[in-house]
Protein backbone atom coordinates (compact mmCIF):
# COMPACT_ATOMS: atom_id res chain seq x y z
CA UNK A 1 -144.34 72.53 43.14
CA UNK A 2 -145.44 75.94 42.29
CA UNK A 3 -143.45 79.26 43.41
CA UNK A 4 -145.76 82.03 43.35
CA UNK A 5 -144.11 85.45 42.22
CA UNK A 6 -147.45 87.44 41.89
CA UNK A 7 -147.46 91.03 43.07
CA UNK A 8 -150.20 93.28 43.13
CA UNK A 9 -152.41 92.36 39.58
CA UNK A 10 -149.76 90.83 38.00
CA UNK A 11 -150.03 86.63 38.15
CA UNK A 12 -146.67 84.76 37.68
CA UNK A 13 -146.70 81.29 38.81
CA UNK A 14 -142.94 79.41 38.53
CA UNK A 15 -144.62 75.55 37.93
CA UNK A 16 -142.92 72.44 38.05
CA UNK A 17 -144.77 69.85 35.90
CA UNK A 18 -142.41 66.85 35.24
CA UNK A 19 -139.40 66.76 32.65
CA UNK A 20 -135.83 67.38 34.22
CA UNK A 21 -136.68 69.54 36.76
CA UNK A 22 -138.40 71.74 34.16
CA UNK A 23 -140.08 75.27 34.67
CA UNK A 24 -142.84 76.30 32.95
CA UNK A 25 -144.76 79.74 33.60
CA UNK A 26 -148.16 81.51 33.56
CA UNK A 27 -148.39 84.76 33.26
CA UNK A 28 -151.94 86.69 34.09
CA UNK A 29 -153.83 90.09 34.54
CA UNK A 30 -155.35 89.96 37.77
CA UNK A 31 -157.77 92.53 36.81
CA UNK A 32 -158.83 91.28 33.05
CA UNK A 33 -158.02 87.83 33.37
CA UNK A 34 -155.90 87.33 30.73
CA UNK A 35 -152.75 85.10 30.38
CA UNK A 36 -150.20 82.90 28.53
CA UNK A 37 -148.83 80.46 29.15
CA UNK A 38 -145.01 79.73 28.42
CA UNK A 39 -143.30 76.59 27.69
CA UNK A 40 -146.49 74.42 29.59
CA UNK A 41 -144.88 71.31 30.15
CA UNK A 42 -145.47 67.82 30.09
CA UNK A 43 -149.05 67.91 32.29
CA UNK A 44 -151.17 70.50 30.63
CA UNK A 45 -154.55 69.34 31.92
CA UNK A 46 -153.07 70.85 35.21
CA UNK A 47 -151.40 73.28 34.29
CA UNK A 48 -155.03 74.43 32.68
CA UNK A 49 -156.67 73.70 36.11
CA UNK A 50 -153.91 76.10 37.85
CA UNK A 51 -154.85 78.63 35.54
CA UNK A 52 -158.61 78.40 36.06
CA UNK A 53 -158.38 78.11 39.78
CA UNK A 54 -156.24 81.68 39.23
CA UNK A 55 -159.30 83.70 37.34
CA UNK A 56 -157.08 82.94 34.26
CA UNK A 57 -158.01 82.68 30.80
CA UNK A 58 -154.63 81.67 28.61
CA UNK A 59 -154.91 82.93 25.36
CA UNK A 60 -151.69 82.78 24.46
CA UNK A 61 -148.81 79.98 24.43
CA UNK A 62 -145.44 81.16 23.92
CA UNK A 63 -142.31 78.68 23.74
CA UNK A 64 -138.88 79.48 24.30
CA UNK A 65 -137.38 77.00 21.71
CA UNK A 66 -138.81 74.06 19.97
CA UNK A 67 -136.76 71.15 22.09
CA UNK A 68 -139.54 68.59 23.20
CA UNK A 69 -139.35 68.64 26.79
CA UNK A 70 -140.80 72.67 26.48
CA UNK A 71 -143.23 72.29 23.65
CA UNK A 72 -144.37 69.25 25.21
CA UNK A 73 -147.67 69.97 26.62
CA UNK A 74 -148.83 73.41 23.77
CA UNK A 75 -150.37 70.98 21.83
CA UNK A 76 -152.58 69.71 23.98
CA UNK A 77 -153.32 73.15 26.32
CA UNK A 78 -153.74 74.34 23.29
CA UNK A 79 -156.87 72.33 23.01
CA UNK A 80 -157.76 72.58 26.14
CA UNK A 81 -157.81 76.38 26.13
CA UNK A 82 -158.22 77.89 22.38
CA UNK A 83 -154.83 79.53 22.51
CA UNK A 84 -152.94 80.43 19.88
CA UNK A 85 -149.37 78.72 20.04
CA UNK A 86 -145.71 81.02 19.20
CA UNK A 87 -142.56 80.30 18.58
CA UNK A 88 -139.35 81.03 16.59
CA UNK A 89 -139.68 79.86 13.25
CA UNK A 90 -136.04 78.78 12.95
CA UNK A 91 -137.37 75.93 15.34
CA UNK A 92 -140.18 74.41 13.12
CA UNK A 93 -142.25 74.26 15.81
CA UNK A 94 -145.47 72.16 14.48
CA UNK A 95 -149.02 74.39 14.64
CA UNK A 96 -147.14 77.81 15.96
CA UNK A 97 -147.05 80.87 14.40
CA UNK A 98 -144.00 82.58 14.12
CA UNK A 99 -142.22 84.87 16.74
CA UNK A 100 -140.49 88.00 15.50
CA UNK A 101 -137.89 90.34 17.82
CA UNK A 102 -139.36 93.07 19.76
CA UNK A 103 -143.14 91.26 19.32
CA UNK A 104 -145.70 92.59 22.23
CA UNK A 105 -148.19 90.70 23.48
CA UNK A 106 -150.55 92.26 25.70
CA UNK A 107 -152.55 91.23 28.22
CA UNK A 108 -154.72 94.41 29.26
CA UNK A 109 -152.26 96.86 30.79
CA UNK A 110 -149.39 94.18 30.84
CA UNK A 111 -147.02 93.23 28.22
CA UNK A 112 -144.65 90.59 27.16
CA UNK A 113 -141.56 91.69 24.44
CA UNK A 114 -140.17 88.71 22.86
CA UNK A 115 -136.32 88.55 22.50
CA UNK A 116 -134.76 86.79 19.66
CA UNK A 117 -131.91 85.18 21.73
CA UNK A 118 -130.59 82.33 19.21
CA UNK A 119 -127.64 80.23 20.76
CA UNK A 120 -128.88 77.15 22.59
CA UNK A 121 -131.29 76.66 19.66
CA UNK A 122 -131.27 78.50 16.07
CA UNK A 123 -134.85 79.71 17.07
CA UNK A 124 -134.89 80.45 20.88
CA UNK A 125 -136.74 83.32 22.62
CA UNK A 126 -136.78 84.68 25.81
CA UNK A 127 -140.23 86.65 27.48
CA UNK A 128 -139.38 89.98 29.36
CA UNK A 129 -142.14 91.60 31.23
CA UNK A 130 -142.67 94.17 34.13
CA UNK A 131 -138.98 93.49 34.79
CA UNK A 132 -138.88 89.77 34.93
CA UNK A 133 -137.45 87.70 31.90
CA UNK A 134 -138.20 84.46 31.04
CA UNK A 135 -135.13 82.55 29.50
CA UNK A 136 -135.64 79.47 28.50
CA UNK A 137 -132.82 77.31 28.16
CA UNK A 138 -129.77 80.24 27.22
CA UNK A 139 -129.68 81.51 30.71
CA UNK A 140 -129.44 79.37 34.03
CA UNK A 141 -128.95 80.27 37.74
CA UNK A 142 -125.13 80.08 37.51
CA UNK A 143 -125.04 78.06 33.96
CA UNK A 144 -125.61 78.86 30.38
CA UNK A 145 -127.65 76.54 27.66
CA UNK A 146 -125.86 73.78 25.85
CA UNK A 147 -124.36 73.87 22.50
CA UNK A 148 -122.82 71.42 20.15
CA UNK A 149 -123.81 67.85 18.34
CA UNK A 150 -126.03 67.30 21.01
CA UNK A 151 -128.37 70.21 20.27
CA UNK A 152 -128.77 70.26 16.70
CA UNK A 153 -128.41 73.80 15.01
CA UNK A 154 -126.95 75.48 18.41
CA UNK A 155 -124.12 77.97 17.98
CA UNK A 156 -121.93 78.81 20.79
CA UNK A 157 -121.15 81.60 19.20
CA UNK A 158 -124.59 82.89 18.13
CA UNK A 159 -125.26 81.86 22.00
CA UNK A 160 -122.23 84.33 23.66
CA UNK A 161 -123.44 87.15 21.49
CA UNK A 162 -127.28 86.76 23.01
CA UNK A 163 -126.36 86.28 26.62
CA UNK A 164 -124.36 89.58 25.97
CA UNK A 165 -127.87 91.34 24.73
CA UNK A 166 -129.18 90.19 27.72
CA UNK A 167 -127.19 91.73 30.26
CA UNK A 168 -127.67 95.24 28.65
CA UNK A 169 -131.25 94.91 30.57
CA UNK A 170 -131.24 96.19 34.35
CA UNK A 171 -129.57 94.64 36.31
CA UNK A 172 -131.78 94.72 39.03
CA UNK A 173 -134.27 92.54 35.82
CA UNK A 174 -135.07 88.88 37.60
CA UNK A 175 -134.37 85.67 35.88
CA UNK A 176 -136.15 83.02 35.17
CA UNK A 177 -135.12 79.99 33.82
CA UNK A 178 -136.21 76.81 31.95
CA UNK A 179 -134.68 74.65 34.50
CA UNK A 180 -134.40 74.01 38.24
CA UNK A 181 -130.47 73.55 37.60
CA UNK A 182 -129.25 75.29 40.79
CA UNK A 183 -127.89 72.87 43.57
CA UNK A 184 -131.12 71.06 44.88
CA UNK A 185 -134.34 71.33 43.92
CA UNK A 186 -135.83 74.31 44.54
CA UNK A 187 -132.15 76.29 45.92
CA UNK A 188 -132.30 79.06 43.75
CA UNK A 189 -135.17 78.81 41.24
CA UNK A 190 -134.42 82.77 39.82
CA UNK A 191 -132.02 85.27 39.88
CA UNK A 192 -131.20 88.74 38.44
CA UNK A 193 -129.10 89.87 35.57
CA UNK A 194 -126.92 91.67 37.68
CA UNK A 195 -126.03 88.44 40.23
CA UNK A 196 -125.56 86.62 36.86
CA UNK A 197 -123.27 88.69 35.06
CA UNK A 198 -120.89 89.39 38.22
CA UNK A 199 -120.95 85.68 39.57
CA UNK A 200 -121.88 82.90 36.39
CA UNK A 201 -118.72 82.05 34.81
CA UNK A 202 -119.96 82.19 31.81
CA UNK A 203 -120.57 85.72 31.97
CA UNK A 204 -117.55 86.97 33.50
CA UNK A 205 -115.70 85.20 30.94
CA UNK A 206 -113.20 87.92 29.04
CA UNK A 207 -113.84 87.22 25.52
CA UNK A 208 -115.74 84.89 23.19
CA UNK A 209 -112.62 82.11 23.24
CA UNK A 210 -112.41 82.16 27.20
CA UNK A 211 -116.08 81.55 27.03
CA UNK A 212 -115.96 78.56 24.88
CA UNK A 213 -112.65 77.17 26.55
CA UNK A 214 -115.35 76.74 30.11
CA UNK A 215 -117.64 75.12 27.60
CA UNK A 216 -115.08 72.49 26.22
CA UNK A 217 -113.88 71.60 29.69
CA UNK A 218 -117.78 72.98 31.86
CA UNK A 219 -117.45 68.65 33.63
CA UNK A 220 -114.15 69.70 34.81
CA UNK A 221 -114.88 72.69 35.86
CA UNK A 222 -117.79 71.67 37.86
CA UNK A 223 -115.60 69.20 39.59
CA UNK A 224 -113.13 71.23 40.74
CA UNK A 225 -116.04 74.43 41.91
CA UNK A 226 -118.32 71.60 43.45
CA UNK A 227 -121.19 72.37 41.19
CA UNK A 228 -123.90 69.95 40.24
């Protein structure tokens, strides 16, 4: 499945390409043909052959955080393609050069600022460009990223403090996440910062403690709001 969110020169493609429900993006310049990929995904012969049938060159792979079912395909696009592979060093990701705050990469007139947003994993980044952000796994359509013994080197508290950096963007700035997490497949594959921070109850918790108190008891929770 591919959700096409291209507008005038700018190519964005929203790509399912196996994993658990998993997003992965590519990001182009209609006019100069350059791209990057982010987080490829499990299949990245085709996620090459999207890209070529686009006019795309990816010269650039850029991965939210290190877990395996994002980094997955780099490797191997990476091949495929020549590009050079980023990511934040706290993650050890193998063959990637590291990602610093505030980093540009352009592709001709477009750009894409990395944000150090450290929570879900010690070394997570999300991609903002021409108003749409790329999240990886800290911010979901109505959910945040996990945290705790099952995602080694998360902080909850490291992850409250960077979903709150993120909603000082517009609000009107669209979301995209690493996951097709919203109801069924497909329901609500993006958002907008400002839907997010007045309707996921993780950002309209009060305080840091209210916020982790939804964590500790999120399967209850679900239960009782009929969320998946």
């Amino acid at each position: 499945m591919i959700h096409d969110h291209s507008e005038g020169h700018i190519r964005f493609l929203q790509i399912h390409l196996g994993g658990d429900r998993n997003f992965c993006y590519l990001i182009g310049n209609g006019d100069t043909g350059e791209a990057a990929a982010v987080d490829p995904g499990f299949d990245s012969e085709r996620f090459w052959e999207i890209a070529e049938t686009e006019g795309l060159n990816i010269s650039t792979i850029l991965i939210t955080h290190g877990h395996s079912d994002h980094i997955g395909g780099a490797d191997k696009l990476k091949e495929l393609t020549g590009a050079v592979i980023y990511g934040g060093a706290e993650d050890k990701i193998s063959g990637a050069q590291p990602v610093t705050d505030g980093q540009i990469f352009p592709l001709g007139d477009l750009a894409i600022t990395a944000m150090a947003t450290p929570g879900h994993s010690p070394g997570h980044f999300c991609y903002l460009f021409e108003g749409r952000l790329v999240t990886g796994d800290i911010l979901f359509c109505g959910k945040v990223g996990g945290t705790g013994s099952f995602f080694p080197g998360s902080s909850a508290r490291q992850e409250y403090d960077s979903l709150h950096k993120l909603l000082r963007l517009p609000d009107d700035t669209f979301v995209f996440p690493g996951h097709d997490y919203y109801g069924g497949e497909g329901q609500r594959p993006h958002s907008t910062i400002g839907f997010e921070k007045e309707h996921n109850p993780f950002l309209t918790a009060v305080d840091f403690d209210a916020f982790s108190h939804l964590k500790d008891n999120w399967a209850q929770y679900k239960k009782e709001h009929d969320i998946r």
